[in-house]
Protein backbone atom coordinates (compact mmCIF):
# COMPACT_ATOMS: atom_id res chain seq x y z
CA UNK A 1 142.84 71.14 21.40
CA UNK A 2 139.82 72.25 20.09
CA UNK A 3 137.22 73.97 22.95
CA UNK A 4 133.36 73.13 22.52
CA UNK A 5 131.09 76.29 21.39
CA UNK A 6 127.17 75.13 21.33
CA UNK A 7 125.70 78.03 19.58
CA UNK A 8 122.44 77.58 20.69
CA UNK A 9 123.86 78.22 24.54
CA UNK A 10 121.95 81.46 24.80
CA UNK A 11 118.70 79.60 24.36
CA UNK A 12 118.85 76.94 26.77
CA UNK A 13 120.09 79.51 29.11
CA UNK A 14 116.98 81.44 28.43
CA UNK A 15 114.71 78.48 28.90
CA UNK A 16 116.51 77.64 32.15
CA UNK A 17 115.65 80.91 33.04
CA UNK A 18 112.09 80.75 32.34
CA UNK A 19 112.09 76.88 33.97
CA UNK A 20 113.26 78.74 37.32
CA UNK A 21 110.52 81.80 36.99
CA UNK A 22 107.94 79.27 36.44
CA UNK A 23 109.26 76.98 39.80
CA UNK A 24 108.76 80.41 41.53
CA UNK A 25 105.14 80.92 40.58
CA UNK A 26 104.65 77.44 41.53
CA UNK A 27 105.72 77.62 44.54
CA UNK A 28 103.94 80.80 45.05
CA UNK A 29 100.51 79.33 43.66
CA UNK A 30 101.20 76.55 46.18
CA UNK A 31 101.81 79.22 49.23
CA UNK A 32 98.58 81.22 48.55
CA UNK A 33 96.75 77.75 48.04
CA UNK A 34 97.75 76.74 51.62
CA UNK A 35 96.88 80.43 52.73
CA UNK A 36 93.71 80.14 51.24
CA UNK A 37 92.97 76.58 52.62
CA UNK A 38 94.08 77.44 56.05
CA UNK A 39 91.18 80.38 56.15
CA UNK A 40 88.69 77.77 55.19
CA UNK A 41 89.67 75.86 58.20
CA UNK A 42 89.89 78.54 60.19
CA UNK A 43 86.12 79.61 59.20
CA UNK A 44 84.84 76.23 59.34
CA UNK A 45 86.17 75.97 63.30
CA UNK A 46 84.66 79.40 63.80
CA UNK A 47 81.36 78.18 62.13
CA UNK A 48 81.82 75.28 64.43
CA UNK A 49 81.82 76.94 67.64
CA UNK A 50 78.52 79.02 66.52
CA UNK A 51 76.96 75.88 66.25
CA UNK A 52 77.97 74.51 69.40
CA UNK A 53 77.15 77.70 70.76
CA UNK A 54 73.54 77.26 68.97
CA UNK A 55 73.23 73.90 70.54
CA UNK A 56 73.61 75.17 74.31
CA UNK A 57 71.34 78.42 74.10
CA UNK A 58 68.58 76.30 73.01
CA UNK A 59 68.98 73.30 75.98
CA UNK A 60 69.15 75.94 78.62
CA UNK A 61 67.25 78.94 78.85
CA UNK A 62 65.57 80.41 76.03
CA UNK A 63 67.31 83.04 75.07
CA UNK A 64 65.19 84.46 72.09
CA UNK A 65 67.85 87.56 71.22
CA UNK A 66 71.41 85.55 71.71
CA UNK A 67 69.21 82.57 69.52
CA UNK A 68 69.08 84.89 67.09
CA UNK A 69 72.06 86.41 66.50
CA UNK A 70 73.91 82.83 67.14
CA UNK A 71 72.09 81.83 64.19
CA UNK A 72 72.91 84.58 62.08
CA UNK A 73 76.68 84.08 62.96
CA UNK A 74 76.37 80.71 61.58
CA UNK A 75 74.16 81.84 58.47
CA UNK A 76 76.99 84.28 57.85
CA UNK A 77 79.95 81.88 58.55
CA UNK A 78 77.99 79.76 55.69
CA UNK A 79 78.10 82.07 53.01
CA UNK A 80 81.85 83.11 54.00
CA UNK A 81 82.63 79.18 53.46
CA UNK A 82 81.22 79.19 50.40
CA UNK A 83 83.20 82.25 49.52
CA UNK A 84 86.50 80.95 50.48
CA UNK A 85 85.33 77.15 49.22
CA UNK A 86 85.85 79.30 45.79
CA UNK A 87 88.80 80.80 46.69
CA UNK A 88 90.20 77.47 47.57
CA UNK A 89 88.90 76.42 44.12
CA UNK A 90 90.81 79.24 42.17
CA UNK A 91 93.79 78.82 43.90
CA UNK A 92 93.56 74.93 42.79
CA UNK A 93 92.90 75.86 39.55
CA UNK A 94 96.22 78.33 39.60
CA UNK A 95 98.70 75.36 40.74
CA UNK A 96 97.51 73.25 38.51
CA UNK A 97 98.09 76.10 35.75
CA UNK A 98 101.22 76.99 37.39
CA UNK A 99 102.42 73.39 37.39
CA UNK A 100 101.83 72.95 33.80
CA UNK A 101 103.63 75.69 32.57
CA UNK A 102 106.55 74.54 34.91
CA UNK A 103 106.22 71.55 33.17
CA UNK A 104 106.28 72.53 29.94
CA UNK A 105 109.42 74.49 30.35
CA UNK A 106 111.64 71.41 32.24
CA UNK A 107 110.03 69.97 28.60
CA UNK A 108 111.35 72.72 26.77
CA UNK A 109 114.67 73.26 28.56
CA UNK A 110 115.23 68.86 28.66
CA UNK A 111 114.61 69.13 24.72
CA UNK A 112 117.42 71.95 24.04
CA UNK A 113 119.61 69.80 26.54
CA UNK A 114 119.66 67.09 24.52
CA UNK A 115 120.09 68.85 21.31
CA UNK A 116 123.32 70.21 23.30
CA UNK A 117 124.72 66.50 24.09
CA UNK A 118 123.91 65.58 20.76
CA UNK A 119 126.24 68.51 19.24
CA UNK A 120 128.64 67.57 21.75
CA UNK A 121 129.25 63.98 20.46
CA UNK A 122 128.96 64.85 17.07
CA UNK A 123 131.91 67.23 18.18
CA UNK A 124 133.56 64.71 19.59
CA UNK A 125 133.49 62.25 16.73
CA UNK A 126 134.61 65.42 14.52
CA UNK A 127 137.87 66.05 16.64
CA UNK A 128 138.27 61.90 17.00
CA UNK A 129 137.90 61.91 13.17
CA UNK A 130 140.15 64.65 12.84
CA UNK A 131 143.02 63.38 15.32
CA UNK A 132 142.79 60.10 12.94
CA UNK A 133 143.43 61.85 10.18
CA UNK A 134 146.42 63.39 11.59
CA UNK A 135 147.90 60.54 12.95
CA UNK A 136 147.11 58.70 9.62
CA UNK A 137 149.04 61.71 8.20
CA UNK A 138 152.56 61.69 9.81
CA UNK A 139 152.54 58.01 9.92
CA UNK A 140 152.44 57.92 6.23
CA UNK A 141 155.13 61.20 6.23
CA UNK A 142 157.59 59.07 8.34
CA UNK A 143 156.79 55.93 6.54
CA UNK A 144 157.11 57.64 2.96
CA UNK A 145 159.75 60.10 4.08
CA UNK A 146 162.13 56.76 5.42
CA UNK A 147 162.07 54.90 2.47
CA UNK A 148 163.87 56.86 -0.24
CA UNK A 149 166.50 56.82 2.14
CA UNK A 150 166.61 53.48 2.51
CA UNK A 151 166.59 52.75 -1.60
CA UNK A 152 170.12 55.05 -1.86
């Protein structure tokens, strides 16, 4: 029996190739995305306790100096949320990058699948033709090969 050779198997085992490289960089855009949002969270709790901090220094005592440098923490905490706020942003921006090439490669990779069923069947119907044929064959050999006997 015949054995089924796609010869285009190299290149759909390159793109499956590439399809897994790009589910790694997803999932590695993803990781540094949660990295990035957990440090937002953890700045906005710090900036948090400043301003509870804030809050009590100025109901009790008046503590001009601690004041001061409680409200520099928080001015500081500020800009290093907005910093990060952009961080968070450019790591969005990379898994949603990231997940577009991943898709266009399960794209790429489902496309040269198909091609590879299609050659299949058409492979298929080539040996099924072919078996036909050869069956066609030897029953008209015995049928034509029995009947000069017959006639003597």
């Amino acid at each position: 029996m015949a054995k089924f050779v796609y010869r285009m198997q190299n290149i759909l085992d390159i793109k499956e190739k590439i399809e897994n490289q790009e589910k790694i960089a997803y999932g590695l855009a993803n990781a540094r995305l949660v990295e990035e949002q957990d440090k937002l969270r953890a700045i906005l709790v710090r900036r948090a306790g400043y301003e509870a901090q804030s809050r009590e220094l100025v109901t009790g005592s008046i503590k001009i100096r601690e004041i001061k440098e409680c409200k520099r923490a928080i001015d500081i905490m500020k800009s290093q949320q907005r910093r990060q706020m952009m961080n968070v942003h450019a790591a969005e921006r990379n898994v949603e990058q990231a997940r577009e090439r991943l898709n266009a490669a399960m794209i790429e990779r489902k496309t040269h699948e198909r091609l590879r069923e299609k050659a299949f069947e058409t492979f298929k119907e080539e040996l099924k033709q072919e078996e036909s044929k050869e069956i066609d064959q030897r029953v008209s050999y015995t049928y034509h090969g029995r009947e000069p006997e017959e006639k003597q």
